[in-house]
C-alpha atoms as a PDB file:
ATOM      1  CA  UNK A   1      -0.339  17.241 -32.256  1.00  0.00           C
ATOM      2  CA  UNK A   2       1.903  20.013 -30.656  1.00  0.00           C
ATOM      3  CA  UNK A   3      -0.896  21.133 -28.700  1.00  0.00           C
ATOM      4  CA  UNK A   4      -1.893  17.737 -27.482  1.00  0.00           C
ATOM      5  CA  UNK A   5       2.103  17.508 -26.656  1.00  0.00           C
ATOM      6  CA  UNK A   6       1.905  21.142 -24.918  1.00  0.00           C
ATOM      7  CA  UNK A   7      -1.223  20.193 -22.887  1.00  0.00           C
ATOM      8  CA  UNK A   8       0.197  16.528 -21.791  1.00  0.00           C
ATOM      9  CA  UNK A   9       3.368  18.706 -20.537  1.00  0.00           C
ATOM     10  CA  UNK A  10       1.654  21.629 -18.596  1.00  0.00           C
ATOM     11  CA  UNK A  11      -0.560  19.002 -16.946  1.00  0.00           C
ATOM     12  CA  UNK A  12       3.020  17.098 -15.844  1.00  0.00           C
ATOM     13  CA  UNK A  13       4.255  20.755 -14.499  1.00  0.00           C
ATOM     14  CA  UNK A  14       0.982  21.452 -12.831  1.00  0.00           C
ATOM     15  CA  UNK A  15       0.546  17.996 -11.521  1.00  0.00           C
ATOM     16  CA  UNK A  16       4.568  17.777  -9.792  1.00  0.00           C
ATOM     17  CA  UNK A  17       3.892  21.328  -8.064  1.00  0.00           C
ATOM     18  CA  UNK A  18       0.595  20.505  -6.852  1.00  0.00           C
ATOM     19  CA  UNK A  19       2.166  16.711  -5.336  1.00  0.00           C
ATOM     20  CA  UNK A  20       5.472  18.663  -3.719  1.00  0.00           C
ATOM     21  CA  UNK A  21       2.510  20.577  -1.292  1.00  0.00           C
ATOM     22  CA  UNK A  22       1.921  19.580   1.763  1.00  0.00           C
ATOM     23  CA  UNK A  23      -1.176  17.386   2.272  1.00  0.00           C
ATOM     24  CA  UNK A  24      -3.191  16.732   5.792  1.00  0.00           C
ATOM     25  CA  UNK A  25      -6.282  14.038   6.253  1.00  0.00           C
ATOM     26  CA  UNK A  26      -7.726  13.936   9.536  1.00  0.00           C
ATOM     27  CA  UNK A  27     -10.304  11.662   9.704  1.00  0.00           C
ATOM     28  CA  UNK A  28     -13.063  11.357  13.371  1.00  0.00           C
ATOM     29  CA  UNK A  29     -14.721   8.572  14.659  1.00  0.00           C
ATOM     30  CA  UNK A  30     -17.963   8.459  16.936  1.00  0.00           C
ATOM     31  CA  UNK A  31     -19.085   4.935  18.025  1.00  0.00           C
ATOM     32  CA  UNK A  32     -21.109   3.939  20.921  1.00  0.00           C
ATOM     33  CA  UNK A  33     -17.505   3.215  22.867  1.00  0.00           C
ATOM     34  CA  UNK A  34     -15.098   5.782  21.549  1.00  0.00           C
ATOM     35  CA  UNK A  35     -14.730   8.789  19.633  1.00  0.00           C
ATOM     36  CA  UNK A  36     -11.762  10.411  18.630  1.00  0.00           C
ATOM     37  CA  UNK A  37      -9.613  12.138  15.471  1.00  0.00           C
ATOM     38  CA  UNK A  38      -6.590  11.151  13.479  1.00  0.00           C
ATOM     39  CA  UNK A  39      -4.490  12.975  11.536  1.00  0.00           C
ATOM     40  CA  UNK A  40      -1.771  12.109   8.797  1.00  0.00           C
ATOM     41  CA  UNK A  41       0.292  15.456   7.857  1.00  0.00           C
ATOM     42  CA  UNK A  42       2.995  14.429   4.714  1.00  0.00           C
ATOM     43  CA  UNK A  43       5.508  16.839   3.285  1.00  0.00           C
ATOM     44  CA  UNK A  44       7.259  15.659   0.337  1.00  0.00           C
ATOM     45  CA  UNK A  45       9.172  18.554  -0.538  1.00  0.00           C
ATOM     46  CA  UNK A  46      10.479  18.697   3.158  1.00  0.00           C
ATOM     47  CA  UNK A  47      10.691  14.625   4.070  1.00  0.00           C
ATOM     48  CA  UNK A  48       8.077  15.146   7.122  1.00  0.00           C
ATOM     49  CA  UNK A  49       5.574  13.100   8.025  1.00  0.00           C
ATOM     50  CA  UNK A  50       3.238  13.263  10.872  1.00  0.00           C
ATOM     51  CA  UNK A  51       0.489  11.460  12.473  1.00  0.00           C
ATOM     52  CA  UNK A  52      -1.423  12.134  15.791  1.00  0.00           C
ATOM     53  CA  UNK A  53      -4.734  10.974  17.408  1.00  0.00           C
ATOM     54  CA  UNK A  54      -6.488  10.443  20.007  1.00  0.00           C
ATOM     55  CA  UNK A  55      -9.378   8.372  21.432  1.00  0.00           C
ATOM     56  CA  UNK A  56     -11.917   9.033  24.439  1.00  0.00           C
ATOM     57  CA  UNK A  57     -13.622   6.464  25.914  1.00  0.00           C
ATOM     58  CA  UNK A  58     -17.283   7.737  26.627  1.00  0.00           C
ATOM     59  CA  UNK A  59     -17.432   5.016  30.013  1.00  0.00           C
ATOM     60  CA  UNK A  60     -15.607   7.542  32.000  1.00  0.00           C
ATOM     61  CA  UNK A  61     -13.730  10.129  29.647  1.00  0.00           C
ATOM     62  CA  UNK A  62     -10.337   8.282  29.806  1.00  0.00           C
ATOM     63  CA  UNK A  63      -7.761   9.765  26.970  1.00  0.00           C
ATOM     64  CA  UNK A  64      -5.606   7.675  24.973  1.00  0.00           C
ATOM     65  CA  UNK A  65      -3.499   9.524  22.283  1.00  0.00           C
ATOM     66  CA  UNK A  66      -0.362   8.295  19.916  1.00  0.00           C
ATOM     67  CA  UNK A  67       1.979  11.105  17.922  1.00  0.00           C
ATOM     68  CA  UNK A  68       4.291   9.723  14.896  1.00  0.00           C
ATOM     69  CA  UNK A  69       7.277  12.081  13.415  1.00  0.00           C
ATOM     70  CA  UNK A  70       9.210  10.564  10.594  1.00  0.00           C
ATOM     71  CA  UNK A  71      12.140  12.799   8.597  1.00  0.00           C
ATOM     72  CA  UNK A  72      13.670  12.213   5.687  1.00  0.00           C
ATOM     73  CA  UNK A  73      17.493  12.986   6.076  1.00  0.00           C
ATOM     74  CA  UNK A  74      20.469  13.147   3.482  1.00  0.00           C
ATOM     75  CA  UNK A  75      21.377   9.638   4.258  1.00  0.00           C
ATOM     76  CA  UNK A  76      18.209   8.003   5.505  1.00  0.00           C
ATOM     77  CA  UNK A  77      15.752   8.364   8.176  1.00  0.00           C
ATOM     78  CA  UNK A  78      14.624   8.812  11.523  1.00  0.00           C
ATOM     79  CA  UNK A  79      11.243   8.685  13.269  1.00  0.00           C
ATOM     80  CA  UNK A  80      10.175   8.512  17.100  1.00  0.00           C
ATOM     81  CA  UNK A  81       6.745   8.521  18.565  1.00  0.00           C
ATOM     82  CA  UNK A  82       4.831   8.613  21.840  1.00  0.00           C
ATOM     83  CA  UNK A  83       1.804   6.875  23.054  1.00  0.00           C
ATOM     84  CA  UNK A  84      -0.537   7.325  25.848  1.00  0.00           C
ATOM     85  CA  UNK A  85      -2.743   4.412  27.266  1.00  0.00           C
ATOM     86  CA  UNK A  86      -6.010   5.186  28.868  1.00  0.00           C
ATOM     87  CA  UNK A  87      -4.662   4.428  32.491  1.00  0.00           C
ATOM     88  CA  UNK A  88      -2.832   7.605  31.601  1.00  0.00           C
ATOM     89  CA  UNK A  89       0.901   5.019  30.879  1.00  0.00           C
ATOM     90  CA  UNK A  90       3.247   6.079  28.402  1.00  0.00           C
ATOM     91  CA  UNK A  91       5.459   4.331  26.303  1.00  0.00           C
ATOM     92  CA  UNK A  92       7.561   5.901  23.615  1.00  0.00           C
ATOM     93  CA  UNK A  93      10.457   5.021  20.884  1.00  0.00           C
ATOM     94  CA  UNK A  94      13.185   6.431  18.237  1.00  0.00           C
ATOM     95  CA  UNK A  95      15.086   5.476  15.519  1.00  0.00           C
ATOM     96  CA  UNK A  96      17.584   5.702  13.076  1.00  0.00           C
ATOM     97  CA  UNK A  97      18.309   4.214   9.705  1.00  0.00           C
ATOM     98  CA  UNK A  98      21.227   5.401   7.337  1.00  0.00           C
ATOM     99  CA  UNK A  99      22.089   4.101   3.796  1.00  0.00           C
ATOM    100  CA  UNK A 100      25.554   2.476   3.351  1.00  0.00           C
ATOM    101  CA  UNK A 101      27.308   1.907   0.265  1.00  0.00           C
ATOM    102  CA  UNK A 102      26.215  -2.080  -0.008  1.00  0.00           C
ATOM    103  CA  UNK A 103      23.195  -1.682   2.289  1.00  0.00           C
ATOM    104  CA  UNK A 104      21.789   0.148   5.774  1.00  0.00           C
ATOM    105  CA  UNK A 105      22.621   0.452   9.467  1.00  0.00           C
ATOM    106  CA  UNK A 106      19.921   1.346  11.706  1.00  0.00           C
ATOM    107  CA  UNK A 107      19.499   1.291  15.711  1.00  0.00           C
ATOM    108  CA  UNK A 108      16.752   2.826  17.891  1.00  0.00           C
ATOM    109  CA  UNK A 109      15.712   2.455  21.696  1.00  0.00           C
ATOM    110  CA  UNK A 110      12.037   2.327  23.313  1.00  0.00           C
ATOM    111  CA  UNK A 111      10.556   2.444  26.503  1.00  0.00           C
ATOM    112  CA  UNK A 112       7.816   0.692  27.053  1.00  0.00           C
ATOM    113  CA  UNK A 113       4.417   1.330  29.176  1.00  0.00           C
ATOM    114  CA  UNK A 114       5.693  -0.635  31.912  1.00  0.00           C
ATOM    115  CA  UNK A 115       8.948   1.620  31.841  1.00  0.00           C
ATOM    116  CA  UNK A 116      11.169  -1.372  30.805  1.00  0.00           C
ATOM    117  CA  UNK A 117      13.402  -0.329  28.034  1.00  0.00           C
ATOM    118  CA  UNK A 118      14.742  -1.645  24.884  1.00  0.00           C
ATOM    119  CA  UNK A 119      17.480  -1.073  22.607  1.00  0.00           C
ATOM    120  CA  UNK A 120      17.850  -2.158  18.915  1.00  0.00           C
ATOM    121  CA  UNK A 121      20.313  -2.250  15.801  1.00  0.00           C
ATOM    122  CA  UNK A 122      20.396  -3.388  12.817  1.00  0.00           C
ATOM    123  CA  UNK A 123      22.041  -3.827   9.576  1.00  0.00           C
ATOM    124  CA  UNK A 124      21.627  -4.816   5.886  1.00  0.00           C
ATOM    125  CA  UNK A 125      23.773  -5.599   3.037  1.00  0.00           C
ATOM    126  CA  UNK A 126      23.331  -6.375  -0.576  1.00  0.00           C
ATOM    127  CA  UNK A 127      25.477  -8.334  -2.944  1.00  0.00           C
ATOM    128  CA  UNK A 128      25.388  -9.330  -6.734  1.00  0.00           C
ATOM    129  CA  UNK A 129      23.918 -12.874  -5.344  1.00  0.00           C
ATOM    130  CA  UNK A 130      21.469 -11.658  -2.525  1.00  0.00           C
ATOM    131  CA  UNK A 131      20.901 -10.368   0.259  1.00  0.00           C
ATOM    132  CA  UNK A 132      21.999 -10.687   4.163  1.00  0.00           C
ATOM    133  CA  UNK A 133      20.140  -8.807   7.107  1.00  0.00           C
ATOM    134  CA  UNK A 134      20.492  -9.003  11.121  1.00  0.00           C
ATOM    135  CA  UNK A 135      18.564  -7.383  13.737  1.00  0.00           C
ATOM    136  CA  UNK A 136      18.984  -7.114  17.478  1.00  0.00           C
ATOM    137  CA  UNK A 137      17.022  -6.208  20.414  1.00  0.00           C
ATOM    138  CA  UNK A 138      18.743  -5.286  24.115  1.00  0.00           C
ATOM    139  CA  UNK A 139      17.132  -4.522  27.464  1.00  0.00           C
ATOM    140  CA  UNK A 140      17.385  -2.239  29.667  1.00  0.00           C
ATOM    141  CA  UNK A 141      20.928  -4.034  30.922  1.00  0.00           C
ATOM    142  CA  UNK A 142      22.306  -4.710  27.632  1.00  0.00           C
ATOM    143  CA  UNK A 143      21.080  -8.150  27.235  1.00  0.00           C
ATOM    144  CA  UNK A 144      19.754  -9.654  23.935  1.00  0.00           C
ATOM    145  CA  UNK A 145      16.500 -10.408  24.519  1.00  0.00           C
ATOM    146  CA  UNK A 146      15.999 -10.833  20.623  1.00  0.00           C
ATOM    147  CA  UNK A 147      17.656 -12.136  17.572  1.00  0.00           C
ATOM    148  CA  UNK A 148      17.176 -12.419  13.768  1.00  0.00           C
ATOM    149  CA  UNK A 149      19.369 -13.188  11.054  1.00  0.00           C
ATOM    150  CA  UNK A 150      18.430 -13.644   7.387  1.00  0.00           C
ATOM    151  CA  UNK A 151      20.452 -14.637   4.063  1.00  0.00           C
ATOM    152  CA  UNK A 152      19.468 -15.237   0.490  1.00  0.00           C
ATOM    153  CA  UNK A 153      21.231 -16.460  -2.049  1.00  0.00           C
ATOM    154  CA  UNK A 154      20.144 -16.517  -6.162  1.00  0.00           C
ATOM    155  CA  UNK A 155      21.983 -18.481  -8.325  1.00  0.00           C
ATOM    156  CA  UNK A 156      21.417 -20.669 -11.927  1.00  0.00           C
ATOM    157  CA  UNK A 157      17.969 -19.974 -11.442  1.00  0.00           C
ATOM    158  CA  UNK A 158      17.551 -20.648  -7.454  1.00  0.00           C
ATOM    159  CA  UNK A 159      16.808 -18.851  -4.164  1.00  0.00           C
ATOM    160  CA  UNK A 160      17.934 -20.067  -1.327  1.00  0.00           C
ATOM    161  CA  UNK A 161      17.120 -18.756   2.218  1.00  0.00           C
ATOM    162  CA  UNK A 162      18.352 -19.285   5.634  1.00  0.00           C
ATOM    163  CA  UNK A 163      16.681 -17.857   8.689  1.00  0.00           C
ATOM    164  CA  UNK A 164      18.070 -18.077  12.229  1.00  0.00           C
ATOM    165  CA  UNK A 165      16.477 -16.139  15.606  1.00  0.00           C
ATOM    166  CA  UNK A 166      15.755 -16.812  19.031  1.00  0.00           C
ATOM    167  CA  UNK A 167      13.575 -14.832  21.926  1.00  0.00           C
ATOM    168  CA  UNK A 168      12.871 -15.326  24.885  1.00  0.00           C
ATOM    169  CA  UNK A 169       8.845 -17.134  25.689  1.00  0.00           C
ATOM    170  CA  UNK A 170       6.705 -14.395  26.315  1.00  0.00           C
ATOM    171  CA  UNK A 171       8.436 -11.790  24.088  1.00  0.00           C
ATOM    172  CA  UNK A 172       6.531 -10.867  21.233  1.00  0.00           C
ATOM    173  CA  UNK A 173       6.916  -8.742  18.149  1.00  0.00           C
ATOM    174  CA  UNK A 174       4.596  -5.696  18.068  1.00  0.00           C
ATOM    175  CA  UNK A 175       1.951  -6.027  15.185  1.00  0.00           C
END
């Protein structure tokens, strides 16, 4: 019994240092259109993550690529990233997300391929009873081009949830 209890803990101590090491996957593709390489680079111990790749078109060579950086900080987040179209366009984005006591405030900015750029905050807040959340997107001028505003409520047994938002025809939410 003590040895079974002995074993089941080394394995634990063996098993936490091996998952606080760094770990990278890259992973290549070669189809009759494209080939290319991705790869994923996570640091637990250090709250890094990273992921770049790239894609060649075999038609004429064209090189599209896209690099990811999130870290973790002592009160939340950030994360920005580039990408590169294959007409050579690039677009790229940051952001920013800190815990508050009840909830989060975040905000970030992006330009996009066509050079138009975007701004964007947001905020969250928790209560005994549910939930509210609000995000907004700016352009280049300051104008909301994009709203969303969200709040549930539980009580005796019930959710209730009320969603509000406009933007603009035409303006769509990246997938």
């Amino acid at each position: 019994m003590h040895k079974l209890v002995l074993a089941t803990l080394a394995a634990g101590l063996v098993a936490g240092v091996a998952s606080a090491q760094p770990v990278t996957r890259t992973r290549t593709t070669d189809g009759p259109n494209l080939s290319g390489s991705s790869t994923v680079s996570v640091d637990r111990a250090a709250g890094t993550a990273q992921r770049q790749g790239e894609l060649v078109r075999k038609s004429d060579g064209a090189v599209a690529s896209r690099e990811v950086n999130r870290q973790r900080t002592e009160t939340g987040m950030t994360a920005s990233g580039t990408a590169t179209n294959f007409q050579g366009q690039t677009r790229s984005w940051d952001y920013q997300r800190d815990r508050t006591a009840d909830g989060y405030v975040a905000s970030g900015s992006a330009t996009g391929f066509n050079g138009q750029s975007y701004g964007y905050a947001a905020q969250g807040t928790r209560a005994d009873g549910g939930f509210a959340r609000s995000q907004t997107v700016t352009d280049g001028s300051g104008a909301v081009v994009a709203d969303r505003n969200v709040r549930v409520n539980r009580a005796d047994g019930q959710v209730s949830r009320q969603t509000s938002g406009s933007r603009p025809q035409g303006f769509r939410r990246r997938r």
